[in-house]
PDB file of N, CA and C in Angstrom:
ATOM      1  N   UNK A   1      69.012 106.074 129.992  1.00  0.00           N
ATOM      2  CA  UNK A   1      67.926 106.013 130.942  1.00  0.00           C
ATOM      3  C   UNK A   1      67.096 107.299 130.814  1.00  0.00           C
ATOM      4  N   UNK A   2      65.748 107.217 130.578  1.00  0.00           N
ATOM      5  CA  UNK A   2      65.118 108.510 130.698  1.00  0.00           C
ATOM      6  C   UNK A   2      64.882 109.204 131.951  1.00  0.00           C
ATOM      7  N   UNK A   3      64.328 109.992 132.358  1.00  0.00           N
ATOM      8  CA  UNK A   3      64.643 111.154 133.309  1.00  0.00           C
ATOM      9  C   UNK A   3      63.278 110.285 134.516  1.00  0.00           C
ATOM     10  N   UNK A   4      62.421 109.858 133.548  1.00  0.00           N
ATOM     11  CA  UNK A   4      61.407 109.611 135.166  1.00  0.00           C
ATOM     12  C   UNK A   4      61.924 108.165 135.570  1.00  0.00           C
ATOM     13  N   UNK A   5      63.098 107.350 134.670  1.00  0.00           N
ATOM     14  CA  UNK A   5      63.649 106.153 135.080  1.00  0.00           C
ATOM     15  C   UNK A   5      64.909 106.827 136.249  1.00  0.00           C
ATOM     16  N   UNK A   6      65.210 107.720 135.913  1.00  0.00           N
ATOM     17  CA  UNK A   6      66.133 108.009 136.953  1.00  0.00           C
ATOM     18  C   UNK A   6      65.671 108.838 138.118  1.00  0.00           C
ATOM     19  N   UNK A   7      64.563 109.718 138.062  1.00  0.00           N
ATOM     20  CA  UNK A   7      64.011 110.367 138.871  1.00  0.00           C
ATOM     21  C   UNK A   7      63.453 108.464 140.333  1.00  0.00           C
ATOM     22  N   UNK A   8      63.031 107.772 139.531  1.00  0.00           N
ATOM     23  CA  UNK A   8      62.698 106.578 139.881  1.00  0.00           C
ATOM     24  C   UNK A   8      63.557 106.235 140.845  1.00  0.00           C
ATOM     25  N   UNK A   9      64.530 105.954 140.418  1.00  0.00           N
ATOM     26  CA  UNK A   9      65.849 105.528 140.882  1.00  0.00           C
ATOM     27  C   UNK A   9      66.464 106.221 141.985  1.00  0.00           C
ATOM     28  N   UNK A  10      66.428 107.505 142.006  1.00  0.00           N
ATOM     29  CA  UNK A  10      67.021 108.210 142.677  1.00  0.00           C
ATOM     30  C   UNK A  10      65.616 108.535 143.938  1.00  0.00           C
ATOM     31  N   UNK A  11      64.948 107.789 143.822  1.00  0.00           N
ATOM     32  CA  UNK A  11      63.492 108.164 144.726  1.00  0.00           C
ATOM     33  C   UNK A  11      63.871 106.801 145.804  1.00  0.00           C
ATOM     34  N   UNK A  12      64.348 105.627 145.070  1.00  0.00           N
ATOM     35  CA  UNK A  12      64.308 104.404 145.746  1.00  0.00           C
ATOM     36  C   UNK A  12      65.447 104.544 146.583  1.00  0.00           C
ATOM     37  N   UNK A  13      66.790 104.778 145.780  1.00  0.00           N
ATOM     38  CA  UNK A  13      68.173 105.290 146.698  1.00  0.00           C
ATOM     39  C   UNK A  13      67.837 106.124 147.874  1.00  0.00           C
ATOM     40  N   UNK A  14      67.204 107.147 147.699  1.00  0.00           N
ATOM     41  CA  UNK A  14      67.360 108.170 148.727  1.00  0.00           C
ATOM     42  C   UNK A  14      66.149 107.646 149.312  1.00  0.00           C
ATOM     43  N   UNK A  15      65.230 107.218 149.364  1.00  0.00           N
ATOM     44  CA  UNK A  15      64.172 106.713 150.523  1.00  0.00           C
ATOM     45  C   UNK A  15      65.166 105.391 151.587  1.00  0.00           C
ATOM     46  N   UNK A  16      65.933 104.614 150.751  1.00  0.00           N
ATOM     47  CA  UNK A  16      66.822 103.481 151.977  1.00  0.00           C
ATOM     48  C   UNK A  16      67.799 104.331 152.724  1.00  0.00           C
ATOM     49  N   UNK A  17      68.318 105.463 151.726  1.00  0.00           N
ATOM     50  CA  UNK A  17      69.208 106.404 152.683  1.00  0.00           C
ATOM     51  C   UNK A  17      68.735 107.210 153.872  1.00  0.00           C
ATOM     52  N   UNK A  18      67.322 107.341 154.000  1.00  0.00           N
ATOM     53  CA  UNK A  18      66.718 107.751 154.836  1.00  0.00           C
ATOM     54  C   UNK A  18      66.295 106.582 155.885  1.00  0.00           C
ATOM     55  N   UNK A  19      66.116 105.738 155.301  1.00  0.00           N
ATOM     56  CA  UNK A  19      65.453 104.746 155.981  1.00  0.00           C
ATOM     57  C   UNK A  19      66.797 104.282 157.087  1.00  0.00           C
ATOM     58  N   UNK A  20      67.899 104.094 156.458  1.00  0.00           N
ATOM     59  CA  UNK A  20      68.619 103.770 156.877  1.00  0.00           C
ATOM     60  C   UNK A  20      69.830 105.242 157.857  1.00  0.00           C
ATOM     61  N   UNK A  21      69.526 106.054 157.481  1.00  0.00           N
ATOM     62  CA  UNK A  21      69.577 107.189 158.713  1.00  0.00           C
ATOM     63  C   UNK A  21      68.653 107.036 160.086  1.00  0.00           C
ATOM     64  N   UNK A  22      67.593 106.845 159.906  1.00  0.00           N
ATOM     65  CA  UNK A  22      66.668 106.485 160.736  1.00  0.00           C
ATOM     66  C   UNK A  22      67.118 105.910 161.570  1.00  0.00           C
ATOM     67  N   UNK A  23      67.009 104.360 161.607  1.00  0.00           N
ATOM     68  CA  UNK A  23      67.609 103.595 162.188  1.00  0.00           C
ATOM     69  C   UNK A  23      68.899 103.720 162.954  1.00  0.00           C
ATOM     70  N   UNK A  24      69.772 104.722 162.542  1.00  0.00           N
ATOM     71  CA  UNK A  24      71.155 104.800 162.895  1.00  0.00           C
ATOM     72  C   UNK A  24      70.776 105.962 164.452  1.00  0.00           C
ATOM     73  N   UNK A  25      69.833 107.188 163.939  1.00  0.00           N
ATOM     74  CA  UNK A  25      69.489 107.764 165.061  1.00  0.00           C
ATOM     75  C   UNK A  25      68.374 107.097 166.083  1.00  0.00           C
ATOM     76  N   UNK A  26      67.461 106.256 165.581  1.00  0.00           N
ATOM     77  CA  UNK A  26      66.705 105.607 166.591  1.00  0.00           C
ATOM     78  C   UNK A  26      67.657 104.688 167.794  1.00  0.00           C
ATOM     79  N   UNK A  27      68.844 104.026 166.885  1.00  0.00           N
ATOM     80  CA  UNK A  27      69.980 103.193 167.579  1.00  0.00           C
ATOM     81  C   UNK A  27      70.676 104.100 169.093  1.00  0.00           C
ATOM     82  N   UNK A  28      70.686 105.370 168.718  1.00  0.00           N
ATOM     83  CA  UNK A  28      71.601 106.109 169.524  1.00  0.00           C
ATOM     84  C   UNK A  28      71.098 106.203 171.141  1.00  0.00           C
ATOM     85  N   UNK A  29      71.630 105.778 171.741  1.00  0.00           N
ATOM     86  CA  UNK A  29      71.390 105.098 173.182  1.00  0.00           C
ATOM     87  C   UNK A  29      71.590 106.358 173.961  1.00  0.00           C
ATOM     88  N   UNK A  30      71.241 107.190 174.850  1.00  0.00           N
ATOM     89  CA  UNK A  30      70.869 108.526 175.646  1.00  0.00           C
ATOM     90  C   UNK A  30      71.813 109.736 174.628  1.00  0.00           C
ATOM     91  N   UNK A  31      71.383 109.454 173.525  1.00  0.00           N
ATOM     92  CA  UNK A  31      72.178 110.938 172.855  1.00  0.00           C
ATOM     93  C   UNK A  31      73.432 110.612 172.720  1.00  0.00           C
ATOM     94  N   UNK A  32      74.382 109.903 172.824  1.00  0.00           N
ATOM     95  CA  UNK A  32      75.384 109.553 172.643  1.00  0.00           C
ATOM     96  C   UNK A  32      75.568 109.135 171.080  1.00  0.00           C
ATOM     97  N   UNK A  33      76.593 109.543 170.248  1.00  0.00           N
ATOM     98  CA  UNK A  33      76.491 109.081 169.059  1.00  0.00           C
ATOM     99  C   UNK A  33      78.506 108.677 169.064  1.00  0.00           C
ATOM    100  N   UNK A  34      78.721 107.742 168.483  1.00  0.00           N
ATOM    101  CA  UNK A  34      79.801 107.515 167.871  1.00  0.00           C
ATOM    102  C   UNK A  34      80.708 107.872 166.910  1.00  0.00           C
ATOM    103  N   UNK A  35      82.065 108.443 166.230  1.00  0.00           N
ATOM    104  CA  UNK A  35      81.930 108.554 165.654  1.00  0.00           C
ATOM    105  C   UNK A  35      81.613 107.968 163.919  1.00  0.00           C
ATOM    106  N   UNK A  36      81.661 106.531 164.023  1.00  0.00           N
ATOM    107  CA  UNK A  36      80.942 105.392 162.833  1.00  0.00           C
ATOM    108  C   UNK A  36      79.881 105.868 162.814  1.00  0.00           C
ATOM    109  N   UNK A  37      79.020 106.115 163.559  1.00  0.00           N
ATOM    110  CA  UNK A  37      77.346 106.489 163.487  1.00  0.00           C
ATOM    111  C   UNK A  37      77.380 107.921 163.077  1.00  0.00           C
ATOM    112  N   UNK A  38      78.329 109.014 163.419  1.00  0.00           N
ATOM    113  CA  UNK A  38      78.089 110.151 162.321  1.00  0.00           C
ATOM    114  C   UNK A  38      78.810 110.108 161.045  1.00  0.00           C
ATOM    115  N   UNK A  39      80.189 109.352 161.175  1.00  0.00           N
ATOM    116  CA  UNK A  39      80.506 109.238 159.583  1.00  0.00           C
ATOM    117  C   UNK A  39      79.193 108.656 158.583  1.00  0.00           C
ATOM    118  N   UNK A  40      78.590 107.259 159.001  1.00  0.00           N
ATOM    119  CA  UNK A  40      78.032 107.163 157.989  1.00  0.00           C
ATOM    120  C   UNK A  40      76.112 107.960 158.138  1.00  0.00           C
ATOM    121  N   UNK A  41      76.149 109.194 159.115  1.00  0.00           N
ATOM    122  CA  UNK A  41      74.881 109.595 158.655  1.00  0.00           C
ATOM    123  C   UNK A  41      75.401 110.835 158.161  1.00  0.00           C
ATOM    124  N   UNK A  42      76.480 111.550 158.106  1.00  0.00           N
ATOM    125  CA  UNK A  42      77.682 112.250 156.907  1.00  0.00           C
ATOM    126  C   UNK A  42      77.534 112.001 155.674  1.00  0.00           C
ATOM    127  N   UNK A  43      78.316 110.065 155.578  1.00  0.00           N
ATOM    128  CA  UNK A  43      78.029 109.516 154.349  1.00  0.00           C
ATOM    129  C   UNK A  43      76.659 109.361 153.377  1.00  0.00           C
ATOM    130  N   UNK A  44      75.730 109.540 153.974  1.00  0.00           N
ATOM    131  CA  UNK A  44      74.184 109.061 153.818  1.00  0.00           C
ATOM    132  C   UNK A  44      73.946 110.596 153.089  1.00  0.00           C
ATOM    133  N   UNK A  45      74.054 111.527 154.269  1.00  0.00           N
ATOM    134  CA  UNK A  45      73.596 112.810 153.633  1.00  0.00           C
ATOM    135  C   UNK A  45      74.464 113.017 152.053  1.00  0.00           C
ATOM    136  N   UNK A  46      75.688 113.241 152.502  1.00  0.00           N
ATOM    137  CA  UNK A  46      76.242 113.516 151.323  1.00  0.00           C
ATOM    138  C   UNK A  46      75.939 112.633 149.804  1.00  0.00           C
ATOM    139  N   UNK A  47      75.769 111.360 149.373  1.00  0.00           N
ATOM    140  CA  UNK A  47      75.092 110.818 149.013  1.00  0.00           C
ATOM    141  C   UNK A  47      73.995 111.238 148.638  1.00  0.00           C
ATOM    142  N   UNK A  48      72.628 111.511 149.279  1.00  0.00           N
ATOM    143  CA  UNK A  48      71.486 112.032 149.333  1.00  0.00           C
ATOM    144  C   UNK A  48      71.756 113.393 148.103  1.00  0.00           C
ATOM    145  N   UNK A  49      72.515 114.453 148.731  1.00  0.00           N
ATOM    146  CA  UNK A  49      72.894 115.294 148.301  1.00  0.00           C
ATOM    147  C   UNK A  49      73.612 115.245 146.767  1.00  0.00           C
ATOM    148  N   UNK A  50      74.643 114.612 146.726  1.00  0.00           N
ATOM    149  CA  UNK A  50      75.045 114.037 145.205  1.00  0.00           C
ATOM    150  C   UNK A  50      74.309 113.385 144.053  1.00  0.00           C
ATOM    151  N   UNK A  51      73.621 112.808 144.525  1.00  0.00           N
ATOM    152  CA  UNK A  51      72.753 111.961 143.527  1.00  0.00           C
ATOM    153  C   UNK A  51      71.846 112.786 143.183  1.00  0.00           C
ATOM    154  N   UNK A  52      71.180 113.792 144.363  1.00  0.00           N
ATOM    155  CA  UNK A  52      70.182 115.043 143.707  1.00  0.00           C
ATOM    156  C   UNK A  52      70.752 115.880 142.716  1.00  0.00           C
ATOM    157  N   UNK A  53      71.908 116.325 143.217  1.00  0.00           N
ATOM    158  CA  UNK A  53      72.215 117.230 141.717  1.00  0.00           C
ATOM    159  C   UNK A  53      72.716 116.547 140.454  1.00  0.00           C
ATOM    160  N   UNK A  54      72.964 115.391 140.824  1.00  0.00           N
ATOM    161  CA  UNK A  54      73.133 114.109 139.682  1.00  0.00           C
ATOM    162  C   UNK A  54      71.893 114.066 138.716  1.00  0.00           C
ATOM    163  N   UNK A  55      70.861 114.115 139.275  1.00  0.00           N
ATOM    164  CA  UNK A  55      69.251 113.456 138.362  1.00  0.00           C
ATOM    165  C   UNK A  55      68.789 114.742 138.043  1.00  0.00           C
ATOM    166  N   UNK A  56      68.961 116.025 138.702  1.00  0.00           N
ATOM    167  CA  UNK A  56      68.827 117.437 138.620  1.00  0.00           C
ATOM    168  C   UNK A  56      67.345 117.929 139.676  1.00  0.00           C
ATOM    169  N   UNK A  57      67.459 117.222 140.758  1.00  0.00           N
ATOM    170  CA  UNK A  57      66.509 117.439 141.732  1.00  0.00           C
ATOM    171  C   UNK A  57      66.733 119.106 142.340  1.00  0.00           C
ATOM    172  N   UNK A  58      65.418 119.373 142.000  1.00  0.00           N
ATOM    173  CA  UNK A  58      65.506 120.973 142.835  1.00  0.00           C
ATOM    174  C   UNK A  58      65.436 121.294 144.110  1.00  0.00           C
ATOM    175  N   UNK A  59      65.896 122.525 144.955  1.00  0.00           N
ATOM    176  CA  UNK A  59      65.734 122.282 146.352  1.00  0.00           C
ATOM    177  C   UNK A  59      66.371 121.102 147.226  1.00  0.00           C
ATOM    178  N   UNK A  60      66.043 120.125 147.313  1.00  0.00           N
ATOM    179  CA  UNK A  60      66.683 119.180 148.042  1.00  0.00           C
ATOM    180  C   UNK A  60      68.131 119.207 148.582  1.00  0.00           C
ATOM    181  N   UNK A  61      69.283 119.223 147.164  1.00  0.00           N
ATOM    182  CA  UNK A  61      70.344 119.353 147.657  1.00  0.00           C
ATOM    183  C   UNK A  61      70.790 120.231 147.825  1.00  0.00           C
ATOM    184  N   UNK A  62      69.984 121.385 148.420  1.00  0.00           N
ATOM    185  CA  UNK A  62      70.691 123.191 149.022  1.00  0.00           C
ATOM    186  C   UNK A  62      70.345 122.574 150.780  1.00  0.00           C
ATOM    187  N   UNK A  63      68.946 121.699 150.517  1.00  0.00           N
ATOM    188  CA  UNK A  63      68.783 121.422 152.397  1.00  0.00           C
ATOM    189  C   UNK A  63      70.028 120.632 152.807  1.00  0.00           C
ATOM    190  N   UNK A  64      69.916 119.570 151.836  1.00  0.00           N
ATOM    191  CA  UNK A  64      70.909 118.670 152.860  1.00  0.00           C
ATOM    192  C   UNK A  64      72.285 119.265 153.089  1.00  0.00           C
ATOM    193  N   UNK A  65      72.736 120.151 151.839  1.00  0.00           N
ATOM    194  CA  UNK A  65      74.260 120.724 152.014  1.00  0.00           C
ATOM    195  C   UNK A  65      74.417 121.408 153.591  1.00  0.00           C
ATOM    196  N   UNK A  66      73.277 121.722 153.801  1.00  0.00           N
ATOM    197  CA  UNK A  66      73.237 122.777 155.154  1.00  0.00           C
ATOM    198  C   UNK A  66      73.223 121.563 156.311  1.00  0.00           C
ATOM    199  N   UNK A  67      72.415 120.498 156.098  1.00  0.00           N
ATOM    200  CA  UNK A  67      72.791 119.575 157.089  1.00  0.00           C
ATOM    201  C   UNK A  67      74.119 118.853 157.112  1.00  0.00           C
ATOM    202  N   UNK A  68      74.368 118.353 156.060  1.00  0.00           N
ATOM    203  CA  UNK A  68      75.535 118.502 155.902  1.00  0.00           C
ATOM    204  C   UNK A  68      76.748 118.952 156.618  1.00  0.00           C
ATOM    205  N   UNK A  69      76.655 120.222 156.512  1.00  0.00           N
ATOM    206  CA  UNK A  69      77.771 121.384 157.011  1.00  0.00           C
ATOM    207  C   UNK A  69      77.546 121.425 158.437  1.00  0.00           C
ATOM    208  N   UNK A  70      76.693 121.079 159.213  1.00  0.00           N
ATOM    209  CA  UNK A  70      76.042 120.522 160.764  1.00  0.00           C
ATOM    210  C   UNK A  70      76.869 119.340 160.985  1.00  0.00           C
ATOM    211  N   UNK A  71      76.560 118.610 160.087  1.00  0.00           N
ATOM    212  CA  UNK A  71      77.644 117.068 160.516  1.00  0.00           C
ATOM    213  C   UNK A  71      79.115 117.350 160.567  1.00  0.00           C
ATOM    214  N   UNK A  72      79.686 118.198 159.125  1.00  0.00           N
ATOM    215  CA  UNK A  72      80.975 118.483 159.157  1.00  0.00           C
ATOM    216  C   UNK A  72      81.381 119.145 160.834  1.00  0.00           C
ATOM    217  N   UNK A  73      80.602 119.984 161.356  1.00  0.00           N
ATOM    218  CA  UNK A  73      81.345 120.936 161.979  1.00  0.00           C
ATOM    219  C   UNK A  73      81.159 119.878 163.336  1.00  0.00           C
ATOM    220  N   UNK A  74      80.007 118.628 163.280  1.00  0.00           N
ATOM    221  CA  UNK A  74      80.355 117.620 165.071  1.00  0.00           C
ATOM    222  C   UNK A  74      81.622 116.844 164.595  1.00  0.00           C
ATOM    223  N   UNK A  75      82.280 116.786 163.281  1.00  0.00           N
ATOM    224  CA  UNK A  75      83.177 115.548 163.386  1.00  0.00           C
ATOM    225  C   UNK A  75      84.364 116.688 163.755  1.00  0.00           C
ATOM    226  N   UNK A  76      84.655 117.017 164.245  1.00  0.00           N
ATOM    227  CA  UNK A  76      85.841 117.604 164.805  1.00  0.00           C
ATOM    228  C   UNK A  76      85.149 117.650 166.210  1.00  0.00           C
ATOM    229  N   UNK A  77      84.521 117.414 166.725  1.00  0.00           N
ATOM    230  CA  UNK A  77      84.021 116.893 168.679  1.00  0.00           C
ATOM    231  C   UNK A  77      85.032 115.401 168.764  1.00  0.00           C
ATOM    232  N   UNK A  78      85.631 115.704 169.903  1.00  0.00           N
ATOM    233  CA  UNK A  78      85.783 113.917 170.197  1.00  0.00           C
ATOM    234  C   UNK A  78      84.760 113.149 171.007  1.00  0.00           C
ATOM    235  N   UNK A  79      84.678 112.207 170.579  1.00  0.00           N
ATOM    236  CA  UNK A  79      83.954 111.219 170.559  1.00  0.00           C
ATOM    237  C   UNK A  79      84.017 110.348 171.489  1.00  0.00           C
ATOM    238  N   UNK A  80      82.940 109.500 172.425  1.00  0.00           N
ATOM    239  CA  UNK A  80      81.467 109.492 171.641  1.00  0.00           C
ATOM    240  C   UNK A  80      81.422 110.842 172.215  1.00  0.00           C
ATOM    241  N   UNK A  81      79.985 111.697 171.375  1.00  0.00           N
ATOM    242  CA  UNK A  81      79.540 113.010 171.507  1.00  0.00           C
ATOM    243  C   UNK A  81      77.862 112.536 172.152  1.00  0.00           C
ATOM    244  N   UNK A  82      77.582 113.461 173.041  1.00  0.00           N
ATOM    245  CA  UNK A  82      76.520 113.449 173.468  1.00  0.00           C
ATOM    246  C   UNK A  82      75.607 114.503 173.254  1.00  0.00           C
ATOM    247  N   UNK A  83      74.348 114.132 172.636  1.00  0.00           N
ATOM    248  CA  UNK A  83      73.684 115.037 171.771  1.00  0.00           C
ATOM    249  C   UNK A  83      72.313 115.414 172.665  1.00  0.00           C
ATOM    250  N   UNK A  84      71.550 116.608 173.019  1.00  0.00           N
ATOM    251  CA  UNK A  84      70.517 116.734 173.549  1.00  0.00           C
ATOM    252  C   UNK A  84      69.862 115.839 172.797  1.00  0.00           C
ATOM    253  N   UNK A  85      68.287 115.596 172.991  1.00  0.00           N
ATOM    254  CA  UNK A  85      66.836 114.866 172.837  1.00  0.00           C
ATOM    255  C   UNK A  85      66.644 115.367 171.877  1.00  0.00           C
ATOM    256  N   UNK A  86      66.593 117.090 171.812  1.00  0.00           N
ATOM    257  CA  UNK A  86      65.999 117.828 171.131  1.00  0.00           C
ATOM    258  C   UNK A  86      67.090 118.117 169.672  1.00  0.00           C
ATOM    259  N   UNK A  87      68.061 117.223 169.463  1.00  0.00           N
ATOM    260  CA  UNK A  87      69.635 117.891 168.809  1.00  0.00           C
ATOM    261  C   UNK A  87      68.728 116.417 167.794  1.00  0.00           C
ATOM    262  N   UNK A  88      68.547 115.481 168.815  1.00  0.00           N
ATOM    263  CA  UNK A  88      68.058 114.168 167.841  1.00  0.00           C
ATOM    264  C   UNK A  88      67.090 113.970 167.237  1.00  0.00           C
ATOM    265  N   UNK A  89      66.117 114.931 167.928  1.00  0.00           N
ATOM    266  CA  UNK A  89      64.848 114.959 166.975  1.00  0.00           C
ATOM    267  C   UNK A  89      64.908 115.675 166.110  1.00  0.00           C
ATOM    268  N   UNK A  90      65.798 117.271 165.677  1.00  0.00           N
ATOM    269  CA  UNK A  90      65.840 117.910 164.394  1.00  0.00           C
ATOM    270  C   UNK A  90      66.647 116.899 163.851  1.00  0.00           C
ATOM    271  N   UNK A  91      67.655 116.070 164.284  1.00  0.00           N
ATOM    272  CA  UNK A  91      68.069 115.589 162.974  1.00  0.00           C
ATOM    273  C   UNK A  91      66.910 114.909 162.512  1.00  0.00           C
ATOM    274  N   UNK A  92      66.082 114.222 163.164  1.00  0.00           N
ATOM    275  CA  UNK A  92      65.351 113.192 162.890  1.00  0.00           C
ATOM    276  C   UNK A  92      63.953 114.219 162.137  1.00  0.00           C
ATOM    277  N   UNK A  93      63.857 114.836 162.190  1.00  0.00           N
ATOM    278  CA  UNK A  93      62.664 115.901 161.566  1.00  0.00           C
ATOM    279  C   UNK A  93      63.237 116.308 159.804  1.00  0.00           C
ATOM    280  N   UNK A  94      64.778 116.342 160.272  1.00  0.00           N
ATOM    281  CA  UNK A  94      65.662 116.681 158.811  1.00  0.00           C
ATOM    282  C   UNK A  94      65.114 115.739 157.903  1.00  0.00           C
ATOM    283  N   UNK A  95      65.479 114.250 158.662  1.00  0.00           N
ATOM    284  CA  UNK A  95      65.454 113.129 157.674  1.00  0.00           C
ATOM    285  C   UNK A  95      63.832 112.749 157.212  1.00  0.00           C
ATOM    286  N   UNK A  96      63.215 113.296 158.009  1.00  0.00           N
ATOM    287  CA  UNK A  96      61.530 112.546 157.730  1.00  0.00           C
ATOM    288  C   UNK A  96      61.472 114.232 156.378  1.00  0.00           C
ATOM    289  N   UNK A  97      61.851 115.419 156.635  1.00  0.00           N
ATOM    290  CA  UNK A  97      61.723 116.000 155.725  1.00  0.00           C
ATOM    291  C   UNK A  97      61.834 115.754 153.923  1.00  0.00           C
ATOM    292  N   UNK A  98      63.479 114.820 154.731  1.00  0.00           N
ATOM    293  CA  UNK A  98      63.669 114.589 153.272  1.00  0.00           C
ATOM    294  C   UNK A  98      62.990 113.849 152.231  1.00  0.00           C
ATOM    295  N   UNK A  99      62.480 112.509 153.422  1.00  0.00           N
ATOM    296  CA  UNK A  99      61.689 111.560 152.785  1.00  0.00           C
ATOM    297  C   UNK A  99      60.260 112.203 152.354  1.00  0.00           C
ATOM    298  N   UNK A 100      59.664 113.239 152.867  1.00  0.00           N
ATOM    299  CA  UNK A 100      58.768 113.782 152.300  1.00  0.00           C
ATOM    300  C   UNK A 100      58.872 113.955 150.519  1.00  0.00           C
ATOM    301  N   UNK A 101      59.866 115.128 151.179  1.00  0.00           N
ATOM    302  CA  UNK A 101      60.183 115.861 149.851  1.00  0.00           C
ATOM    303  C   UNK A 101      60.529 114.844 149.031  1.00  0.00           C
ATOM    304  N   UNK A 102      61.055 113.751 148.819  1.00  0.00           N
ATOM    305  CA  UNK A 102      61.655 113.028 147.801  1.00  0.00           C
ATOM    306  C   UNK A 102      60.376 112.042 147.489  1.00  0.00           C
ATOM    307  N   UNK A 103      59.392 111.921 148.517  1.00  0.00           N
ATOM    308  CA  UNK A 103      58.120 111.031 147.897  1.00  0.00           C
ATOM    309  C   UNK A 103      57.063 112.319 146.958  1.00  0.00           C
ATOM    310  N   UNK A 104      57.206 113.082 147.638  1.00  0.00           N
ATOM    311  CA  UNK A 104      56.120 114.068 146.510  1.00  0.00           C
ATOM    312  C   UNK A 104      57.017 114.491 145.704  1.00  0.00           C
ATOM    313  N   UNK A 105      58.244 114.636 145.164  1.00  0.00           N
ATOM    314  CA  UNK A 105      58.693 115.446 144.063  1.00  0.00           C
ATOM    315  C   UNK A 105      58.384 114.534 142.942  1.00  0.00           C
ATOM    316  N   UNK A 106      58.834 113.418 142.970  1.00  0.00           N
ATOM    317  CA  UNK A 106      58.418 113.004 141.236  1.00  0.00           C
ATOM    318  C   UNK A 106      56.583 113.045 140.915  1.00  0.00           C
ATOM    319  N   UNK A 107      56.032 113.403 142.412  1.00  0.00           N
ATOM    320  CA  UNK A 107      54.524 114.273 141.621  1.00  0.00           C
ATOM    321  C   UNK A 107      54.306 115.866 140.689  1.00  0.00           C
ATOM    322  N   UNK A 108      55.283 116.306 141.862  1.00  0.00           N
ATOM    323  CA  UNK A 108      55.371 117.901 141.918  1.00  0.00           C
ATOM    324  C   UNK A 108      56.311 117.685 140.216  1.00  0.00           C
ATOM    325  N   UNK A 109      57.131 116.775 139.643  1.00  0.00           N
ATOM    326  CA  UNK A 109      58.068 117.163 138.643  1.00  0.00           C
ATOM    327  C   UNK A 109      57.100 117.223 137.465  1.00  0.00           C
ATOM    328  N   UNK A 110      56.049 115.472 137.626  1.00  0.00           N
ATOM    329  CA  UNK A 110      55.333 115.597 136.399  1.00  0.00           C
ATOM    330  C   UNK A 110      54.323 116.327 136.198  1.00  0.00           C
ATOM    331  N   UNK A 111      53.627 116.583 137.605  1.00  0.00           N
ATOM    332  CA  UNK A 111      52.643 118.239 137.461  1.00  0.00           C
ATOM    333  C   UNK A 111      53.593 119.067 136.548  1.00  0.00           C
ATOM    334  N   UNK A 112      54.881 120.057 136.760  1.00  0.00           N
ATOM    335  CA  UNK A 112      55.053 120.667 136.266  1.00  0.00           C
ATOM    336  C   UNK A 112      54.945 122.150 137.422  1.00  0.00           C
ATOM    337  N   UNK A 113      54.593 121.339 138.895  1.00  0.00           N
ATOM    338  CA  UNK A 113      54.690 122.398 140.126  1.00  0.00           C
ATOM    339  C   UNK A 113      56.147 122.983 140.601  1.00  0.00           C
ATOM    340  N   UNK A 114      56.763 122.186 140.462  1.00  0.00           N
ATOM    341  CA  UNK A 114      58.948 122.351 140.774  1.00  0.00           C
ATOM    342  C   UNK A 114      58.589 123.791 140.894  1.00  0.00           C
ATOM    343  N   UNK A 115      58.164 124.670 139.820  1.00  0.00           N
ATOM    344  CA  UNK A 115      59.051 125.783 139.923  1.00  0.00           C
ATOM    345  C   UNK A 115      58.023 126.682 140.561  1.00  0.00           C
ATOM    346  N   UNK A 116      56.878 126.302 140.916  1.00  0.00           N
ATOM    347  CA  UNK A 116      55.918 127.291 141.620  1.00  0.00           C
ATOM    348  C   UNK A 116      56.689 126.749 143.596  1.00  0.00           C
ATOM    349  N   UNK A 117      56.828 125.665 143.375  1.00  0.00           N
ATOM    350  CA  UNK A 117      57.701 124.982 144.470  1.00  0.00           C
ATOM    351  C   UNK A 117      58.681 126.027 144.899  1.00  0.00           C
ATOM    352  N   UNK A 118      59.531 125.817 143.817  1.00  0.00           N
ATOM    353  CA  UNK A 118      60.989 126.594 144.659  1.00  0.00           C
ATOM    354  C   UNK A 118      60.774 127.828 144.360  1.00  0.00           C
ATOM    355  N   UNK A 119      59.892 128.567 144.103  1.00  0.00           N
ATOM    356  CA  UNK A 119      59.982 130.478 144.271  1.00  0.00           C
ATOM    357  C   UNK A 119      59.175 130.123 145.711  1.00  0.00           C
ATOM    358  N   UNK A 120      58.687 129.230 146.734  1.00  0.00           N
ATOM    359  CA  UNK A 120      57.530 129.538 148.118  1.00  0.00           C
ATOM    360  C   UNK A 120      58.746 129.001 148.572  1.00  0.00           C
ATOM    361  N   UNK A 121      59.914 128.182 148.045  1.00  0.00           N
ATOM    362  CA  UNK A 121      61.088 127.644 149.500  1.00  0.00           C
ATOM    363  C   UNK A 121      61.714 129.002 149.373  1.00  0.00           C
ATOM    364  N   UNK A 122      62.037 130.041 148.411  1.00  0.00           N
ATOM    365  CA  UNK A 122      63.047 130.706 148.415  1.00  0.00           C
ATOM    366  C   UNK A 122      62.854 132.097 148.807  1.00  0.00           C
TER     367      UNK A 122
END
């Protein structure tokens, strides 16, 4: 597979993984989350995260590791956990981030911007 077939690929995966995070936090009824509803927005990230350093996506999977490590540290809360408004909208700001970043990078890759990119994230 060549690199913009997988860059492709890995654009379509991680946009349903978002899409489908979405949904899981729009679902969450006064901040209350379950723990099925953080395993699989755990599962989603991590995912997200794997497949980026899989295709060799820059930036991306240093954010999500950090969200990530946010999810690791609620699954030791017992459950259900009740999350401020404001706890649901950064996640939810996380995930619209990502979908950003993952719709403009295969612009930013074939520009040839990536690396003027990651010296302004770093």
């Amino acid at each position: 597979m060549e690199d913009d077939e997988l860059l492709e690929a890995y654009t379509i995966e991680t946009q349903d993984q978002c899409s489908r995070a979405e949904e899981l936090l729009f679902a969450v009824e006064n901040g209350t989350i379950t723990r099925p509803v953080m395993d699989n927005l755990f599962r989603i990230a991590h995912t997200i995260k794997g497949s980026g350093m899989g295709v060799g996506v820059a930036m991306l999977p240093d954010f999500v590791h950090h969200l990530e490590d946010i999810l690791t540290r609620t699954r030791d809360f017992e459950f259900p956990v009740k999350f401020s408004d404001a706890t649901i909208t950064l996640f939810l700001q996380c995930n619209d981030a990502m979908q950003e970043f993952v719709g403009e990078y295969p612009k930013t890759y074939r520009s040839g911007r990536n690396a003027s990119m990651r010296s302004a994230l770093s």
